[in-house]
C-alpha atoms as a PDB file:
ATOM      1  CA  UNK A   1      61.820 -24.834 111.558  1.00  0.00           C
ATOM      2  CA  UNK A   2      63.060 -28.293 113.089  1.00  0.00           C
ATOM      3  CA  UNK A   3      65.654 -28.070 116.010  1.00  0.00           C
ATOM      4  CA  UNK A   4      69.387 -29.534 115.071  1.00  0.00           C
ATOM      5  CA  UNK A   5      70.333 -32.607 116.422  1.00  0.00           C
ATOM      6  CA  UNK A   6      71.840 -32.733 119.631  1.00  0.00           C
ATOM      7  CA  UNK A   7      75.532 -33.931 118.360  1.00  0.00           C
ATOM      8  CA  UNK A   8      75.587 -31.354 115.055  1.00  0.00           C
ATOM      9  CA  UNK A   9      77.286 -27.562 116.568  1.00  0.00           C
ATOM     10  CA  UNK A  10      76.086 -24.529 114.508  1.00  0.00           C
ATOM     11  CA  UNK A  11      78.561 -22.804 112.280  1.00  0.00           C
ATOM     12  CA  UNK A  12      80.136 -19.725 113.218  1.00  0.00           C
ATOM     13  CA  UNK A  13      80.313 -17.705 110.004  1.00  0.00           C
ATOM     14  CA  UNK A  14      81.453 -14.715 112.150  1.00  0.00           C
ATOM     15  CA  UNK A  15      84.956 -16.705 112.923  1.00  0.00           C
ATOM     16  CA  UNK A  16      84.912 -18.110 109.330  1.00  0.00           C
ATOM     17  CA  UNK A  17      84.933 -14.644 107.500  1.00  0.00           C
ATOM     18  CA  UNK A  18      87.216 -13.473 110.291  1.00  0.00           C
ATOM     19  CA  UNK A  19      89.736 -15.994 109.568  1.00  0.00           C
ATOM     20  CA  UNK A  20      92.523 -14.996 106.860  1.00  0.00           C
ATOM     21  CA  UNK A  21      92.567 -16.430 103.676  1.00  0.00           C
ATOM     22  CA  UNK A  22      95.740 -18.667 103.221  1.00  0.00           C
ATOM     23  CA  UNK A  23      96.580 -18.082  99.756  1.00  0.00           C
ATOM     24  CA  UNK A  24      99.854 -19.574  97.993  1.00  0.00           C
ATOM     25  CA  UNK A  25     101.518 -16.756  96.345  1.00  0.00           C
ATOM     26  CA  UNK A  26     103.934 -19.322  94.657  1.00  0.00           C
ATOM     27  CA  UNK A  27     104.889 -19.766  91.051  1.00  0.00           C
ATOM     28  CA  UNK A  28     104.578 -23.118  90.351  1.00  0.00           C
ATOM     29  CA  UNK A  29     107.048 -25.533  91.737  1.00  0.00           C
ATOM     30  CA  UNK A  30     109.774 -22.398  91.740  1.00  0.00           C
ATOM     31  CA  UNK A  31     109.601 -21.815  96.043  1.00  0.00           C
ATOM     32  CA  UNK A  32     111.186 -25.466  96.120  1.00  0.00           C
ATOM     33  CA  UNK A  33     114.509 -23.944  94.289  1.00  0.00           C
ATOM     34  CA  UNK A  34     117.106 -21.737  96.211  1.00  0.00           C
ATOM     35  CA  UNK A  35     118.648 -18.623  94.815  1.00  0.00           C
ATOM     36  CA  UNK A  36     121.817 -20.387  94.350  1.00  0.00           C
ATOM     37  CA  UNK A  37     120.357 -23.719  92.641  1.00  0.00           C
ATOM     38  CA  UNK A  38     118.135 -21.020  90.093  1.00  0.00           C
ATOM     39  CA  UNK A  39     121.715 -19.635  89.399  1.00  0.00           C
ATOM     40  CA  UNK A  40     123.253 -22.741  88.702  1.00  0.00           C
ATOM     41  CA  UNK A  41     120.674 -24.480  86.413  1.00  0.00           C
ATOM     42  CA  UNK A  42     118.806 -22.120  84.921  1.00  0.00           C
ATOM     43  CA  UNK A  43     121.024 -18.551  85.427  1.00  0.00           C
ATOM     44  CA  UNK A  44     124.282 -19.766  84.059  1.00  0.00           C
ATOM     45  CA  UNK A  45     123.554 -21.904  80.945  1.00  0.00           C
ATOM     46  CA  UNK A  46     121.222 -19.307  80.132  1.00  0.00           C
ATOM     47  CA  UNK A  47     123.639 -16.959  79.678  1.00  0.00           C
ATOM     48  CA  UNK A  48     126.388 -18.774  78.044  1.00  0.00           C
ATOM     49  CA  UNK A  49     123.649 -19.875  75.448  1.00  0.00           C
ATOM     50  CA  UNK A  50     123.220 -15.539  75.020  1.00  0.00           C
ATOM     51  CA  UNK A  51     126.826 -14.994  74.810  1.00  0.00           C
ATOM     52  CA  UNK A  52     127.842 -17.500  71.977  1.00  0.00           C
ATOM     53  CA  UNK A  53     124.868 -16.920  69.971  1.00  0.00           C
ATOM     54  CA  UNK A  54     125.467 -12.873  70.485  1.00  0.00           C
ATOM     55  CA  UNK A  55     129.301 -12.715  69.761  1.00  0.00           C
ATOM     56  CA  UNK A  56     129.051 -13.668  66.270  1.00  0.00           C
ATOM     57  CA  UNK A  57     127.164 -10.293  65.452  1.00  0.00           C
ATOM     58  CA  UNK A  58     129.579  -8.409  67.934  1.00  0.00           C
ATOM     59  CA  UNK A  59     132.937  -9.329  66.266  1.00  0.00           C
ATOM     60  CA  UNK A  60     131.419  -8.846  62.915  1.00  0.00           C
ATOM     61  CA  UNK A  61     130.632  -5.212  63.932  1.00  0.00           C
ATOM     62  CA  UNK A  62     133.770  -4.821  65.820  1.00  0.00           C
ATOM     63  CA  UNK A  63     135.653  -6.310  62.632  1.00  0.00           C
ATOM     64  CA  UNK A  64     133.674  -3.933  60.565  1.00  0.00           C
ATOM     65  CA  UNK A  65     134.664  -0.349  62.341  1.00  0.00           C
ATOM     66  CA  UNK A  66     138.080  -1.191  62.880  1.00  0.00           C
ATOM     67  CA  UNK A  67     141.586   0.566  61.211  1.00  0.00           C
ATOM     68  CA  UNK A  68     143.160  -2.166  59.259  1.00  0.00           C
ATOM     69  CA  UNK A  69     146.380  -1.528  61.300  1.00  0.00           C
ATOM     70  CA  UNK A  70     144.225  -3.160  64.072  1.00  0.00           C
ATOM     71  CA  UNK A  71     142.870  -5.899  62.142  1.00  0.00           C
ATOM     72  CA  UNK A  72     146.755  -6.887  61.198  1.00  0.00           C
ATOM     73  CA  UNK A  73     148.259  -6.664  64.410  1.00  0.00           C
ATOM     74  CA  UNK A  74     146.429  -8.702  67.080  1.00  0.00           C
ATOM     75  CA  UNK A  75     149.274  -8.777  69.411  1.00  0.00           C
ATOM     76  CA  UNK A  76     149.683  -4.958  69.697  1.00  0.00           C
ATOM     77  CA  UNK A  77     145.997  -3.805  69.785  1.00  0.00           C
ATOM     78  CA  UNK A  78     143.076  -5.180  71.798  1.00  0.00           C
ATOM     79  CA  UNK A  79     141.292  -7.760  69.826  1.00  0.00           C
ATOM     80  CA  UNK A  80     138.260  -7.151  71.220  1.00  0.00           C
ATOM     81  CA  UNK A  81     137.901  -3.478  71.396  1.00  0.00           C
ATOM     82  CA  UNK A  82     138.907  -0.872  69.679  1.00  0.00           C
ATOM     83  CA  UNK A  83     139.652   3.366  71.064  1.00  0.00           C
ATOM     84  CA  UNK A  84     139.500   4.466  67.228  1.00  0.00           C
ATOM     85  CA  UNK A  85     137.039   3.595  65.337  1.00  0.00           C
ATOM     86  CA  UNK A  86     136.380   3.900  61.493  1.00  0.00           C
ATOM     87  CA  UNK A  87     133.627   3.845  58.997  1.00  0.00           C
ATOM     88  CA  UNK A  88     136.024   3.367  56.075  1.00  0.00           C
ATOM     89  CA  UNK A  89     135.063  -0.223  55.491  1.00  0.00           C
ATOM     90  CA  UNK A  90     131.385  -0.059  55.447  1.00  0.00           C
ATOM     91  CA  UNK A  91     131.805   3.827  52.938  1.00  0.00           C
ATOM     92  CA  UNK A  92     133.822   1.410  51.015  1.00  0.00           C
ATOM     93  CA  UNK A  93     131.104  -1.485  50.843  1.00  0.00           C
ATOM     94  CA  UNK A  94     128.070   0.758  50.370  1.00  0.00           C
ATOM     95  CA  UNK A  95     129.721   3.120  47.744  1.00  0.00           C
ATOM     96  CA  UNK A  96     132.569   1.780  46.198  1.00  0.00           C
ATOM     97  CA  UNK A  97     131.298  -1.929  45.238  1.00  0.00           C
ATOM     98  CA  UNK A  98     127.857  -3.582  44.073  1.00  0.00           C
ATOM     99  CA  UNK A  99     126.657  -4.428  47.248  1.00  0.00           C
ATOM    100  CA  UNK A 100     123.451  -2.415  46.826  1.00  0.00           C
ATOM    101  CA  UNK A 101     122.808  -3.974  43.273  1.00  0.00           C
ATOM    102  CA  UNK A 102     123.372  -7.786  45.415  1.00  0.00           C
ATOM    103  CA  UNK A 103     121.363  -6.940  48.152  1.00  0.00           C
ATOM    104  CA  UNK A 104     118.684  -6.432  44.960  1.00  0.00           C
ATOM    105  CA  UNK A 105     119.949  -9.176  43.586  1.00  0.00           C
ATOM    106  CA  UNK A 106     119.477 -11.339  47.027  1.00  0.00           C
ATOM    107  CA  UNK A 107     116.082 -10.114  47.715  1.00  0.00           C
ATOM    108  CA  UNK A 108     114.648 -10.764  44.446  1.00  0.00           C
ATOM    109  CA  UNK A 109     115.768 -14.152  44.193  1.00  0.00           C
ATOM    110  CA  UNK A 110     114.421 -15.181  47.588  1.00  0.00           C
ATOM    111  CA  UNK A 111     111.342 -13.848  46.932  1.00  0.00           C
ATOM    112  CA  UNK A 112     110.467 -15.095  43.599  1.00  0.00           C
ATOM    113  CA  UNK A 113     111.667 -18.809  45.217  1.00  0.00           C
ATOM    114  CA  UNK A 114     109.935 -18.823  48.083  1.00  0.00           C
ATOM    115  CA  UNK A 115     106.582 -18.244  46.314  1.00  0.00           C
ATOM    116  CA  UNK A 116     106.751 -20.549  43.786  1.00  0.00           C
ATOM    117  CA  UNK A 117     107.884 -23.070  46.514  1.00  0.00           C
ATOM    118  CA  UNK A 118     105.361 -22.202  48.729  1.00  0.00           C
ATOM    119  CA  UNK A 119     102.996 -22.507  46.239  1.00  0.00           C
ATOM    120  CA  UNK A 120     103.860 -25.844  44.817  1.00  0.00           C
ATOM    121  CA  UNK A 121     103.900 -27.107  48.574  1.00  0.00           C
ATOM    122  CA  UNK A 122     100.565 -25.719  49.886  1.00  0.00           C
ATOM    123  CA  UNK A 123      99.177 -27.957  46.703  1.00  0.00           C
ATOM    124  CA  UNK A 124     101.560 -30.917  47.711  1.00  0.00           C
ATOM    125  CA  UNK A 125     100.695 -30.969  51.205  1.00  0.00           C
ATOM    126  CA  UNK A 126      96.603 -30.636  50.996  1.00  0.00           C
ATOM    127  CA  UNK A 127      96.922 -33.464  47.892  1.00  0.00           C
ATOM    128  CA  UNK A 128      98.912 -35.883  50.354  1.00  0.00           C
ATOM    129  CA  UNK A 129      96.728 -35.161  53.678  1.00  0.00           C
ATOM    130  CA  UNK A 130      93.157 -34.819  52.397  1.00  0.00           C
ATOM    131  CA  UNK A 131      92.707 -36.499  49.336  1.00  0.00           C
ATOM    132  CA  UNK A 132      92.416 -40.226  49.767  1.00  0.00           C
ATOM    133  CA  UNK A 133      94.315 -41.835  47.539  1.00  0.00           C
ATOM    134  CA  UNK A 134      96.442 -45.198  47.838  1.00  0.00           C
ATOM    135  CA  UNK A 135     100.041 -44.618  48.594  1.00  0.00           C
ATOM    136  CA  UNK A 136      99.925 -41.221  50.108  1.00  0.00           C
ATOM    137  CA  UNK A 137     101.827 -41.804  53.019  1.00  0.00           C
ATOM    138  CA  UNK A 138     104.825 -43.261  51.054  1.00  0.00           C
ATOM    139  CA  UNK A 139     104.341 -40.414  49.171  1.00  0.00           C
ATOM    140  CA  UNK A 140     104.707 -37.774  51.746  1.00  0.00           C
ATOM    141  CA  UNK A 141     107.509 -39.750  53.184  1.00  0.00           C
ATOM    142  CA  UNK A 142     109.926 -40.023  49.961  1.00  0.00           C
ATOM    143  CA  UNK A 143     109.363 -36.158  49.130  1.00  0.00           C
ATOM    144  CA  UNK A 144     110.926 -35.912  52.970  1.00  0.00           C
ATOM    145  CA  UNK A 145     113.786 -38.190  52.163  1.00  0.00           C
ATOM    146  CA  UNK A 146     114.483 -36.244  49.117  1.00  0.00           C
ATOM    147  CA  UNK A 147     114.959 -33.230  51.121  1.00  0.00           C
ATOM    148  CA  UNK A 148     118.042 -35.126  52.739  1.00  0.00           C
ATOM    149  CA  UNK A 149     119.630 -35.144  49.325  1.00  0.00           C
ATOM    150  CA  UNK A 150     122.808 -33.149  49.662  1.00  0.00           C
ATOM    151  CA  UNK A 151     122.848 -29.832  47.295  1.00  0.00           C
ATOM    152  CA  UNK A 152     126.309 -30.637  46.678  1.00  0.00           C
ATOM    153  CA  UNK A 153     124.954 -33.840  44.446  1.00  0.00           C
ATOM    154  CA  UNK A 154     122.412 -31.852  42.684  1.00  0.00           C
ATOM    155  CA  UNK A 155     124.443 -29.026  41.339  1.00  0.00           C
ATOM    156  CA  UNK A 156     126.090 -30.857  39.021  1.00  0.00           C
ATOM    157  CA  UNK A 157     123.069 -32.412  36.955  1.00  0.00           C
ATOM    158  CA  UNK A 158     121.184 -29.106  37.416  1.00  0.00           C
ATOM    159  CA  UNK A 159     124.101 -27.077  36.237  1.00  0.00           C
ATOM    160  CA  UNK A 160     123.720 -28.974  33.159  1.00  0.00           C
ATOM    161  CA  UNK A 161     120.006 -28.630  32.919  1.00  0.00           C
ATOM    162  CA  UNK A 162     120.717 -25.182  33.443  1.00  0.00           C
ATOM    163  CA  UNK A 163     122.968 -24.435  30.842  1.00  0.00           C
ATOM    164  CA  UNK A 164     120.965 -25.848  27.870  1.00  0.00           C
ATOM    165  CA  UNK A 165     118.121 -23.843  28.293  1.00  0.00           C
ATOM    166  CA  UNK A 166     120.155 -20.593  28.104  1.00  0.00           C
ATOM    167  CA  UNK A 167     119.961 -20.116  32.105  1.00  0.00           C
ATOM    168  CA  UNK A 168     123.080 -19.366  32.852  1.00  0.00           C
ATOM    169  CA  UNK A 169     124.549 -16.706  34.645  1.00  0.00           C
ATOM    170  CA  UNK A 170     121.104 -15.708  35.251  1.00  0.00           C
ATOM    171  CA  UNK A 171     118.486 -14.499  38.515  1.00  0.00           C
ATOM    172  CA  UNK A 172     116.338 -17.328  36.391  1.00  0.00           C
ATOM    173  CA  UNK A 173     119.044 -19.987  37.452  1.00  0.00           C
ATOM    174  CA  UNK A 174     118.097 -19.613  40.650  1.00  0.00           C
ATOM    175  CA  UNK A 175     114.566 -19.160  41.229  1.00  0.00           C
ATOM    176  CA  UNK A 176     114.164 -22.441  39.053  1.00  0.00           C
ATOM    177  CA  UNK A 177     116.618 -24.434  41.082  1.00  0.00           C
ATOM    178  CA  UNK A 178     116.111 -23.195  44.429  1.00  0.00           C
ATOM    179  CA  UNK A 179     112.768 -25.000  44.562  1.00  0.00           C
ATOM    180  CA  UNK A 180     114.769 -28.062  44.107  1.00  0.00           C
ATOM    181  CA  UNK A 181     115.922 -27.994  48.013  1.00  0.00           C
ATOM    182  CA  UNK A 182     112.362 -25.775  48.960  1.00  0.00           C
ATOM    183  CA  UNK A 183     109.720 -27.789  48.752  1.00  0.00           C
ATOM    184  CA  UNK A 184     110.444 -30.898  50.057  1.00  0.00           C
ATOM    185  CA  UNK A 185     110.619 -29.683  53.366  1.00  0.00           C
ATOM    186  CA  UNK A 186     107.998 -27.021  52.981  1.00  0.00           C
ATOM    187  CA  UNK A 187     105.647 -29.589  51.973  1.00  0.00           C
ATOM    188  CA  UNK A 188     106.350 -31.746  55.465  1.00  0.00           C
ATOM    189  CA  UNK A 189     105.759 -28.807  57.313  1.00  0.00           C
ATOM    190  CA  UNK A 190     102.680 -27.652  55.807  1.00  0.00           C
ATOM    191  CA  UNK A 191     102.054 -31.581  56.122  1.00  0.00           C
ATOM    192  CA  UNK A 192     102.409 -31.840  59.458  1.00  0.00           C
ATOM    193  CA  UNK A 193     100.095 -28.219  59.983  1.00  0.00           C
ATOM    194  CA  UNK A 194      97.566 -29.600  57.966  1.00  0.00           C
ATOM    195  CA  UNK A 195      96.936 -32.525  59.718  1.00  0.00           C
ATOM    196  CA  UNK A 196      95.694 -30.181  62.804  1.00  0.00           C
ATOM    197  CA  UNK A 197      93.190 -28.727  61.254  1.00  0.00           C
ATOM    198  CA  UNK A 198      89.818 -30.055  61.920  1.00  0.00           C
ATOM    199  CA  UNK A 199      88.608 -32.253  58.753  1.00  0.00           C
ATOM    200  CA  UNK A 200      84.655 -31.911  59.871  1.00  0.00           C
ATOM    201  CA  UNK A 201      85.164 -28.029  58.560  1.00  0.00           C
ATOM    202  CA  UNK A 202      85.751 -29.277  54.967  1.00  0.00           C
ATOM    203  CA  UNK A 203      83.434 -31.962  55.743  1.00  0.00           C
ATOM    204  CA  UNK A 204      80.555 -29.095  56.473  1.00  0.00           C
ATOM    205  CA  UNK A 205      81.916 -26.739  53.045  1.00  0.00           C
ATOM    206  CA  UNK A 206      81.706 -30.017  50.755  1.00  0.00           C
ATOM    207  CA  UNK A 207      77.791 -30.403  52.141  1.00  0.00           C
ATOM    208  CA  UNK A 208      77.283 -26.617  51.482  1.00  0.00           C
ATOM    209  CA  UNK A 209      78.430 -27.445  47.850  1.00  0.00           C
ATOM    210  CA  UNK A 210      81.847 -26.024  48.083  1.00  0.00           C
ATOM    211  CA  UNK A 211      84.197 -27.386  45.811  1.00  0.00           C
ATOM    212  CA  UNK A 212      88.419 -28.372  46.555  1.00  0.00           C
ATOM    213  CA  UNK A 213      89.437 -25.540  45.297  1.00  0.00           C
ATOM    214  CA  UNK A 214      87.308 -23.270  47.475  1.00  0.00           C
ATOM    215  CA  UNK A 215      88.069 -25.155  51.084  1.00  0.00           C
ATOM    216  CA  UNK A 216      91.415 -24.707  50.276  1.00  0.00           C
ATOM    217  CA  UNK A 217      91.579 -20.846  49.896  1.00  0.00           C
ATOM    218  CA  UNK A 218      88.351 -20.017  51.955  1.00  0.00           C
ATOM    219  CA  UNK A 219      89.040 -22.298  54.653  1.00  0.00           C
ATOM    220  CA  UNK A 220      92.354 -24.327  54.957  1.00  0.00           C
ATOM    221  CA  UNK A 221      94.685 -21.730  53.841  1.00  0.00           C
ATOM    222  CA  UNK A 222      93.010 -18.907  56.306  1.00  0.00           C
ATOM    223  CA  UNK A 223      93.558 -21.476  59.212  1.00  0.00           C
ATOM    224  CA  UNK A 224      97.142 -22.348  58.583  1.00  0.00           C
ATOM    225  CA  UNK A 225      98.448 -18.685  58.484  1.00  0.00           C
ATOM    226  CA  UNK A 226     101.069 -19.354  61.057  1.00  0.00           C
ATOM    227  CA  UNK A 227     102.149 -22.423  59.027  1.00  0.00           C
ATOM    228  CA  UNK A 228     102.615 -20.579  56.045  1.00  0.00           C
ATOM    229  CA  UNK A 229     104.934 -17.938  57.649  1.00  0.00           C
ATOM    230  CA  UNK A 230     106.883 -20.597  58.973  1.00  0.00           C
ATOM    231  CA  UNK A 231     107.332 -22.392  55.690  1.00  0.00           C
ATOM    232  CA  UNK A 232     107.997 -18.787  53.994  1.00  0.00           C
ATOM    233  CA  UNK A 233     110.767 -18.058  56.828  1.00  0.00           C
ATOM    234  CA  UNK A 234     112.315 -21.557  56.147  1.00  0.00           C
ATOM    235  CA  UNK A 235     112.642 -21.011  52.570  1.00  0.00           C
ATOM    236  CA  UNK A 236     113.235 -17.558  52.484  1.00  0.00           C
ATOM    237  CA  UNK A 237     116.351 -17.926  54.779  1.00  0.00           C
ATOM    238  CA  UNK A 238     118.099 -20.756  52.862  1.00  0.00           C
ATOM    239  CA  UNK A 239     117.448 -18.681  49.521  1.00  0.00           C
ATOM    240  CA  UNK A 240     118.954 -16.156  51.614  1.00  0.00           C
ATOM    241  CA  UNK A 241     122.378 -18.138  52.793  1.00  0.00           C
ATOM    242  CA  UNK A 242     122.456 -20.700  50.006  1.00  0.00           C
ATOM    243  CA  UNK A 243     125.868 -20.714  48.560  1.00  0.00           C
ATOM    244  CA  UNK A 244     127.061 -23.597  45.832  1.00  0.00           C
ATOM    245  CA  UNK A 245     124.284 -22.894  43.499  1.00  0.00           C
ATOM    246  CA  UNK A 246     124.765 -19.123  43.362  1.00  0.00           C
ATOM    247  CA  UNK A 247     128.592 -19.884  42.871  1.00  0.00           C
ATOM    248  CA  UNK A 248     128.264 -22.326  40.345  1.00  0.00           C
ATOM    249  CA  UNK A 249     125.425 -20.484  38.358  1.00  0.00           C
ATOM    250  CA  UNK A 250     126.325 -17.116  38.723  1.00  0.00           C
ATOM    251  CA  UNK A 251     129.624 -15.884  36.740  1.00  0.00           C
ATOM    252  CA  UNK A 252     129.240 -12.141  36.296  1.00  0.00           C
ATOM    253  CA  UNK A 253     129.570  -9.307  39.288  1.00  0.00           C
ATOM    254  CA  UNK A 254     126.570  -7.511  38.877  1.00  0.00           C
ATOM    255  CA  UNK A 255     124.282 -11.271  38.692  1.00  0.00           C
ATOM    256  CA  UNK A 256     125.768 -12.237  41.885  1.00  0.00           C
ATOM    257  CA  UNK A 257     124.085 -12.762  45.344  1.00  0.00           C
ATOM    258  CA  UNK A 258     126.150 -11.470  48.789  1.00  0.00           C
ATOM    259  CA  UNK A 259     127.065 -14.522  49.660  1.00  0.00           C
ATOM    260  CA  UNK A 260     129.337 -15.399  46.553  1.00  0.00           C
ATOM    261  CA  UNK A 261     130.126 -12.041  45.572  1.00  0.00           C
ATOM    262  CA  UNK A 262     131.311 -10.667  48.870  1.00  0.00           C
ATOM    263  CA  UNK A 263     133.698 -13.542  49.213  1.00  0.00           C
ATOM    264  CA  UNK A 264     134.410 -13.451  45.365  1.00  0.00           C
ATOM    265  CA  UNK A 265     134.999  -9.544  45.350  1.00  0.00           C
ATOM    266  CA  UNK A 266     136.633  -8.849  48.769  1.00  0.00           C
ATOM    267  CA  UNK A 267     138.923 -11.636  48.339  1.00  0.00           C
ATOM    268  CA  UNK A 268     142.526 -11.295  46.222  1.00  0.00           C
ATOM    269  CA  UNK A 269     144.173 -14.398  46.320  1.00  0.00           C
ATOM    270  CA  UNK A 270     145.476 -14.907  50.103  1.00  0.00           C
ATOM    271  CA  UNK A 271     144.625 -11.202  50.947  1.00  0.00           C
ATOM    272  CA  UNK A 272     141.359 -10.915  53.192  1.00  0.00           C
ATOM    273  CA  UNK A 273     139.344  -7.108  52.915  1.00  0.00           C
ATOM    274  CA  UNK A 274     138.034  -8.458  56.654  1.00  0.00           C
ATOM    275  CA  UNK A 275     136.871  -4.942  57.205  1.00  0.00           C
ATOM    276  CA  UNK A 276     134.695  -5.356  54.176  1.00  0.00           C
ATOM    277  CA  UNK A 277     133.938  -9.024  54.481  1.00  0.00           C
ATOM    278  CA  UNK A 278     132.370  -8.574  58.179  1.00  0.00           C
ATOM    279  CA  UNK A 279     130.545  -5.174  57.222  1.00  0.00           C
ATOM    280  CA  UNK A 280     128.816  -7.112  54.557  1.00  0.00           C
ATOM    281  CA  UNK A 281     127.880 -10.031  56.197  1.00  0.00           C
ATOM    282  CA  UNK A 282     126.807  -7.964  59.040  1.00  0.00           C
ATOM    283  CA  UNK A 283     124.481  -5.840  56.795  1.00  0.00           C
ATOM    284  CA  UNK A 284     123.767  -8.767  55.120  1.00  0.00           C
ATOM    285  CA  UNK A 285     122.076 -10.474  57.997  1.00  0.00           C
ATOM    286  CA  UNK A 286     119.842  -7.620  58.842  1.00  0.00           C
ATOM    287  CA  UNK A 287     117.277  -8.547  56.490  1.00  0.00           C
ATOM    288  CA  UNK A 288     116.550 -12.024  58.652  1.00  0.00           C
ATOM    289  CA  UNK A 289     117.287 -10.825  62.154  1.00  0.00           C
ATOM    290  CA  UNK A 290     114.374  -8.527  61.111  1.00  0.00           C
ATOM    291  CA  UNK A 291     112.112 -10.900  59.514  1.00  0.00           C
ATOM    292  CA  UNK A 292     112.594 -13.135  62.585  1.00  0.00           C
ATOM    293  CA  UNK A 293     111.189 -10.382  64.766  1.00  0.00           C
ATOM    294  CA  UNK A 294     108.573  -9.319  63.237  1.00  0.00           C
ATOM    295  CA  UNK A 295     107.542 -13.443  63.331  1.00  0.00           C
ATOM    296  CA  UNK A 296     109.240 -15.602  65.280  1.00  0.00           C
ATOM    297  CA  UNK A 297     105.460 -16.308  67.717  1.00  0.00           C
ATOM    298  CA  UNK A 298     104.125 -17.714  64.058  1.00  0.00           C
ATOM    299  CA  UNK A 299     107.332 -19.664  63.631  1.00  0.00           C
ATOM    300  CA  UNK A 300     107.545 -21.380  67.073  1.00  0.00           C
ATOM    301  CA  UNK A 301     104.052 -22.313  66.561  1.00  0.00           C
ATOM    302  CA  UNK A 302     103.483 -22.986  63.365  1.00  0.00           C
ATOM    303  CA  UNK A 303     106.823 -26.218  63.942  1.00  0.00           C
ATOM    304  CA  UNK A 304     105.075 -27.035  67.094  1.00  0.00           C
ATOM    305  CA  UNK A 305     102.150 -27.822  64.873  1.00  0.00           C
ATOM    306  CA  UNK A 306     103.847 -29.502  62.707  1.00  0.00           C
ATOM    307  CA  UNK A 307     105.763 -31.713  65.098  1.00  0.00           C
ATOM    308  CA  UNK A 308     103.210 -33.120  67.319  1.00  0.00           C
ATOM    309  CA  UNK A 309     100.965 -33.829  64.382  1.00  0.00           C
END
């Protein structure tokens, strides 16, 4: 053992484990806000961004359970409440009209358009991002730009196209055209997800021996899960909404989708069923609000993917 030098003191580890441990209990940069600053920036707007996205959905379900005496006469009744309510307009909806047959009617159609959509994309997108090929970037770029083609152009050739091959008035009319406005943007996002998936994987399958066809369903579509959600969400909730093709396409009551035919059925000239018309859209809604639930962490991701990319 060789002595310490005169000027170097021995540590005291008795007065070092002794000593508390200063630990910062902090949240990030929050301690440097006051109570009334967190109220004003982050408080506030926060819950003026709840109340106007919430109060849609509130005076549809008020609208929907109230007397039509109270629906007529704002100035004598409370607007925004109501002391007596009624399930008259929904009974009437549910069981007295074809809602149940366009809720069918609805669902089907997305369905059978967001598939093929989704399908036609997933090839789109892998063709444009991993096979070389001159051009592909212009490529990928003008089936964007079409997507900024307004539906209210389109109808009118299509509704042609449409009515020569015996398409009209038809679920067919739909799930043919819908893909129209579907994949273009479905096959930028799937683009964009694409792109953020490691190349060396499919690098290492074609080695093995694997061909394009199996890296895309073994490998690449696996991987981009969340990306395919979001793309089905996307297209799946403007099948959903869309209204000028259903209304131009769709003539008879029992074809129609609930976005035509509860405006086209609760409607009589200047009279307004709003009892009706809210209970429907209200129900009519449902379907997303639930679908966005059950996947809005896959949707959030899956377009953060796709944007940074």
């Amino acid at each position: 053992m060789t002595d310490l030098p005169a000027t170097q003191k021995p540590v005291d580890l008795k007065a070092i484990l002794s000593t508390p441990s200063r630990i910062d209990h902090s949240e990030g940069m929050s301690y440097l806000q006051s109570v009334p600053r967190r109220m004003v920036t982050l408080y506030l707007p926060l819950s003026i961004i709840v109340i106007v996205l919430l109060f849609p959905f509130y005076w549809m379900g008020l609208t929907a359970i109230k007397p039509d005496e109270q629906l007529i006469d704002l100035d004598k009744f409370n607007p925004f409440w109501t002391w007596n309510p009624t399930f008259k307009h929904i009974h009437k909806l549910l069981f007295e009209s074809y809602y149940p047959h366009w809720l069918w009617n609805t669902m089907y159609v997305a369905v059978c358009a967001t598939v093929l959509s989704i399908v036609a994309s997933v090839l789109a997108a892998y063709a444009i991002v991993r096979l070389r090929y001159k051009g592909a970037h212009w490529v990928g770029g003008l089936i964007f730009l079409s997507y900024l083609v307004p539906p209210s152009i389109l109808f009118i050739p299509l509704a042609t196209v449409v009515f020569q091959y015996g398409l009209f008035d038809s679920p067919m009319a739909l799930i043919l055209t819908y893909p129209t406005i579907l994949i273009p943007f479905s096959t930028w996002l799937l683009m964009g997800y694409f792109k953020t998936i490691p190349f060396e994987l499919e690098e290492c399958a074609l080695i093995d021996g694997a061909s394009r066809w199996q890296i895309l369903i073994k490998i690449v579509l696996p991987l981009a899960i969340p990306g395919l959600i979001s793309a089905f969400i996307f297209c799946f909730t403007l099948c959903w909404n869309e209204f000028i093709y259903a209304l131009t396409f769709l003539q008879s009551t029992s074809n129609k989708t609930v976005p035509v035919a509860i405006v086209n059925e609760f409607v009589d000239g200047d009279v307004y069923r709003w009892g009706s018309l809210m209970a429907g859209a209200l129900a009519g809604s449902l379907p997303l609000v639930i679908l966005y639930a059950f996947f809005v962490e896959h949707y959030v991701s899956a377009m953060t993917g796709a944007v940074k990319e």
